[in-house]
C-alpha atoms as a PDB file:
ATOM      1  CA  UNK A   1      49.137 -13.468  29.746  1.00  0.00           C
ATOM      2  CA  UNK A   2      47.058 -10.536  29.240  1.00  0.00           C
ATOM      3  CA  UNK A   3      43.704 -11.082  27.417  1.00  0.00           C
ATOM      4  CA  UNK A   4      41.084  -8.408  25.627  1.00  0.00           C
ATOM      5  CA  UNK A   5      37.328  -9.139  25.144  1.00  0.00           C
ATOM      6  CA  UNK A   6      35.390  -6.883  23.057  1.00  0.00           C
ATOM      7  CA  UNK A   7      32.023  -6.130  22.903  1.00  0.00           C
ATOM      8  CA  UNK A   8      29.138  -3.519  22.750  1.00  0.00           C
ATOM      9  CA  UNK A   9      28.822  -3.178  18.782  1.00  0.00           C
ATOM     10  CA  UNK A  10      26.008  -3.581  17.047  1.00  0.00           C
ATOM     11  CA  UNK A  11      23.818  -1.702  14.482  1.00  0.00           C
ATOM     12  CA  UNK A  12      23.007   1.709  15.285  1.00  0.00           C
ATOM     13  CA  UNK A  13      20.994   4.312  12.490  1.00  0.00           C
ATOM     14  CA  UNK A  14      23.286   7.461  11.756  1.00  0.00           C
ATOM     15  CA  UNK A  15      23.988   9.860  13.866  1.00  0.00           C
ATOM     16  CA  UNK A  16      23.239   7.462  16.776  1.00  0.00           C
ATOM     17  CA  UNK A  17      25.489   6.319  20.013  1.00  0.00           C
ATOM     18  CA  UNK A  18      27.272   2.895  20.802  1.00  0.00           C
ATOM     19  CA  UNK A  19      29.432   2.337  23.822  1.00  0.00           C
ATOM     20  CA  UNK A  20      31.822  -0.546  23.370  1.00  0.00           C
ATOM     21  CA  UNK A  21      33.439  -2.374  26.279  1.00  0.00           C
ATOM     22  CA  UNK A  22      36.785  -3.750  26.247  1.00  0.00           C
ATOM     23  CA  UNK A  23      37.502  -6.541  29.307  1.00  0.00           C
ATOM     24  CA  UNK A  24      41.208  -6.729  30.016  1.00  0.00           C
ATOM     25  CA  UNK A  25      42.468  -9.400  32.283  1.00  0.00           C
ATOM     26  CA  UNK A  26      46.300  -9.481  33.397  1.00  0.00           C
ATOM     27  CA  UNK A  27      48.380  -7.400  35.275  1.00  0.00           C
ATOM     28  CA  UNK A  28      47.825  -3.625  34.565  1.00  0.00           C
ATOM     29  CA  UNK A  29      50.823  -2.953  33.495  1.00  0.00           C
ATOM     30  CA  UNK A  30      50.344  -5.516  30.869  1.00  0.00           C
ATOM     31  CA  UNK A  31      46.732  -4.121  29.971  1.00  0.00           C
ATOM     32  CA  UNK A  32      48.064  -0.236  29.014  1.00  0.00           C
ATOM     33  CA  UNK A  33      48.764   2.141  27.453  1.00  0.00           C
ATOM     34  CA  UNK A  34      45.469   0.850  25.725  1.00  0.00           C
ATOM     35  CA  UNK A  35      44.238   1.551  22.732  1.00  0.00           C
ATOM     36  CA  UNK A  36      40.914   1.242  20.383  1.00  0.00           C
ATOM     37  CA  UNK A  37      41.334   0.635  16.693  1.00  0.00           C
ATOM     38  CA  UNK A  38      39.218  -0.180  14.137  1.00  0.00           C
ATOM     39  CA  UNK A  39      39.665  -2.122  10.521  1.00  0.00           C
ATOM     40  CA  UNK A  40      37.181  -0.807   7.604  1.00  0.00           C
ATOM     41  CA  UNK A  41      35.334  -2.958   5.466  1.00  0.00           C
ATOM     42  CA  UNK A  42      38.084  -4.053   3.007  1.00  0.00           C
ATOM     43  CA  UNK A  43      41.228  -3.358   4.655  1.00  0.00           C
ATOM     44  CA  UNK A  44      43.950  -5.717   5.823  1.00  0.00           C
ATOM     45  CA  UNK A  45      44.381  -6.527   9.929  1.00  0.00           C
ATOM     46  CA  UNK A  46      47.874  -4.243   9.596  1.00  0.00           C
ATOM     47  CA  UNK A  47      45.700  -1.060   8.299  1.00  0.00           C
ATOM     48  CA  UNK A  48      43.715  -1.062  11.293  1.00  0.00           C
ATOM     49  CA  UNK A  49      43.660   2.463  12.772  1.00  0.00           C
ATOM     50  CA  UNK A  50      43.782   3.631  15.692  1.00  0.00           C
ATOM     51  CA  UNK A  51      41.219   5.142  17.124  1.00  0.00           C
ATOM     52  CA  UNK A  52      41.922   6.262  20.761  1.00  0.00           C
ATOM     53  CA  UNK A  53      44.056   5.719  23.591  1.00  0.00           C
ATOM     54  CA  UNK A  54      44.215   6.018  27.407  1.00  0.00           C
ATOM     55  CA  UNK A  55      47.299   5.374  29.974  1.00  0.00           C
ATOM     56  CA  UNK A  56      47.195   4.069  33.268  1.00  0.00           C
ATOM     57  CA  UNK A  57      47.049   7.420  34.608  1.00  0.00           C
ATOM     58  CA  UNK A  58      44.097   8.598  32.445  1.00  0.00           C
ATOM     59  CA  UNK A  59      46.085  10.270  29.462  1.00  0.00           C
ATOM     60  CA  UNK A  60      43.895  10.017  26.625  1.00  0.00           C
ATOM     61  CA  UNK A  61      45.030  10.432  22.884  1.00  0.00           C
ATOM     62  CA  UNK A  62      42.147  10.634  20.132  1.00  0.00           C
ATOM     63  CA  UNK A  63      42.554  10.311  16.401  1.00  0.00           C
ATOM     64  CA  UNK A  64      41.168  13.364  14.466  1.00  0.00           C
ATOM     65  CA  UNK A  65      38.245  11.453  12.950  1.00  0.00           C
ATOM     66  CA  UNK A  66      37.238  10.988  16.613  1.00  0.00           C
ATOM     67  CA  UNK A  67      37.800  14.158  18.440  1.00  0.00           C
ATOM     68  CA  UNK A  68      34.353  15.508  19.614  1.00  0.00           C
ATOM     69  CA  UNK A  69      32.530  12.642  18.853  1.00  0.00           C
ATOM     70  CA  UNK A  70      33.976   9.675  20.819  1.00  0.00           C
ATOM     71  CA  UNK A  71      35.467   9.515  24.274  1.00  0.00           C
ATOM     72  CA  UNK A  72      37.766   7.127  26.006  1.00  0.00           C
ATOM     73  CA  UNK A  73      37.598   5.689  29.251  1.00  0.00           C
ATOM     74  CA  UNK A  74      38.279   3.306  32.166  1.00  0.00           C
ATOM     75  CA  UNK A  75      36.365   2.012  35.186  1.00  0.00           C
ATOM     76  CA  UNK A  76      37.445   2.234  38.651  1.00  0.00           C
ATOM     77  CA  UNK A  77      39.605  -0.789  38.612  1.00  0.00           C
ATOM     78  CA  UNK A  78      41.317   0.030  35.021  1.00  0.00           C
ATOM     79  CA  UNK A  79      40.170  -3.611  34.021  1.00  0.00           C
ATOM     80  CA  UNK A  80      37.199  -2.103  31.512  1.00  0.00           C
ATOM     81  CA  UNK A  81      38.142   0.718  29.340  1.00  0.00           C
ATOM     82  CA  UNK A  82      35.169   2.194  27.109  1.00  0.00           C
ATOM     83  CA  UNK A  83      34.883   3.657  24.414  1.00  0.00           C
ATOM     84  CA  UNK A  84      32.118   5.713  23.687  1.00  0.00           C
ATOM     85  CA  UNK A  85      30.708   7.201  20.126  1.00  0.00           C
ATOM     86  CA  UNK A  86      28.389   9.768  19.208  1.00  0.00           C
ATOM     87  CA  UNK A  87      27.416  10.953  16.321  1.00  0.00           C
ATOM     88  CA  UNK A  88      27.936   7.720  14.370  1.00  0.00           C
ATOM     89  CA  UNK A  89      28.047   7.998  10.607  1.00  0.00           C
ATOM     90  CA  UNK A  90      28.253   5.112   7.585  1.00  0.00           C
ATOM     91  CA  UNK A  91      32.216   6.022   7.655  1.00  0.00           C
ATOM     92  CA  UNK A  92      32.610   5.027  11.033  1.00  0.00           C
ATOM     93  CA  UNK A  93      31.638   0.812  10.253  1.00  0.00           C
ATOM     94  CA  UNK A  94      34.226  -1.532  10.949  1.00  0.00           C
ATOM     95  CA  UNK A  95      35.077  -3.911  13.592  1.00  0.00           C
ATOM     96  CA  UNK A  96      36.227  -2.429  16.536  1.00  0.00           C
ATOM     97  CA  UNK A  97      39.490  -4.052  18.760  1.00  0.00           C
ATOM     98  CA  UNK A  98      41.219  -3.000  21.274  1.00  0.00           C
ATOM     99  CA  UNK A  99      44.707  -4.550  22.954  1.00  0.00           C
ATOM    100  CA  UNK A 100      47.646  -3.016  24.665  1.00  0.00           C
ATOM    101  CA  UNK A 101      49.737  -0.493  22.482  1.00  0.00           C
ATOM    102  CA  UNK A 102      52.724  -2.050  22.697  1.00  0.00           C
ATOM    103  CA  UNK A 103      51.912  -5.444  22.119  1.00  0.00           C
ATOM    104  CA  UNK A 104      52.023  -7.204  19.246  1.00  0.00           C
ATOM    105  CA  UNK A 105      49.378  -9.210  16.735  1.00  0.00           C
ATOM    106  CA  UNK A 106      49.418 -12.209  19.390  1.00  0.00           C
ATOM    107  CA  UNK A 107      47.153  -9.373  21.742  1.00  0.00           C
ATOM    108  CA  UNK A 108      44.468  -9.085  19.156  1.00  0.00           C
ATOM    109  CA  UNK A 109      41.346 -10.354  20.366  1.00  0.00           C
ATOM    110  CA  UNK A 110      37.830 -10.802  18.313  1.00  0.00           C
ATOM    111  CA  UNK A 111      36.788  -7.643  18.045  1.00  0.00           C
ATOM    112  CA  UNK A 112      33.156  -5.868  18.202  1.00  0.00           C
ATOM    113  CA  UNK A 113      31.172  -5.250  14.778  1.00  0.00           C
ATOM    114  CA  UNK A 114      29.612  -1.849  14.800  1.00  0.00           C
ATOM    115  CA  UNK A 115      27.707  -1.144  11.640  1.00  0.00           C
ATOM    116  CA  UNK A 116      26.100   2.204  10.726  1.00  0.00           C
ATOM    117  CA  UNK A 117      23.229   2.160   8.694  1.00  0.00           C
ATOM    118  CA  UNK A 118      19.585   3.187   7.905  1.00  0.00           C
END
């Protein structure tokens, strides 16, 4: 069964960089298409958003909010796929998960808090 680990958030001032890490285990073709989402301060676990994506193959899909600001990628063996954000701003706090796009609420894993603030 695959499995997601997140981690990497933290507190960073605005306008500041995090990289998060998400550890897959499980077969690859279990582990993508995967995605990044995020769930805002106040929202429910089904209005998390997604915030980027990334095949097997490298195809990456970014939400608006995130194009030229964050980037999505995976390491050599496609068992770590980062996510990287620039230009963070007070908008951009929530906890951060990240699972397989096609899998359902059972994939969910702990997420990563990432908290923008002075």
């Amino acid at each position: 069964q695959v499995k997601f680990v997140e981690s990497g958030g933290g507190l960073v001032q605005p306008g500041g960089s995090l990289t998060l890490s998400c550890a897959a285990s499980g077969s690859i073709f279990n582990i993508y298409p995967l995605g990044w989402y995020r769930q805002l301060p106040g929202k429910e676990r089904e209005e998390r958003e997604l915030v980027a994506s990334i095949t097997q193959f490298g195809s990456i899909k970014l939400a608006d909010f995130a194009k030229g600001r964050f980037t999505i990628s995976s390491d050599s063996t496609k068992t770590t796929v980062y996510l990287q954000m620039h230009i963070l701003q007070p908008e951009d706090t929530a906890v951060y998960y990240c699972k397989n796009l096609q899998l359902g609420d059972e994939a969910w894993g702990q997420g990563t808090q990432v908290t923008v603030s002075l």
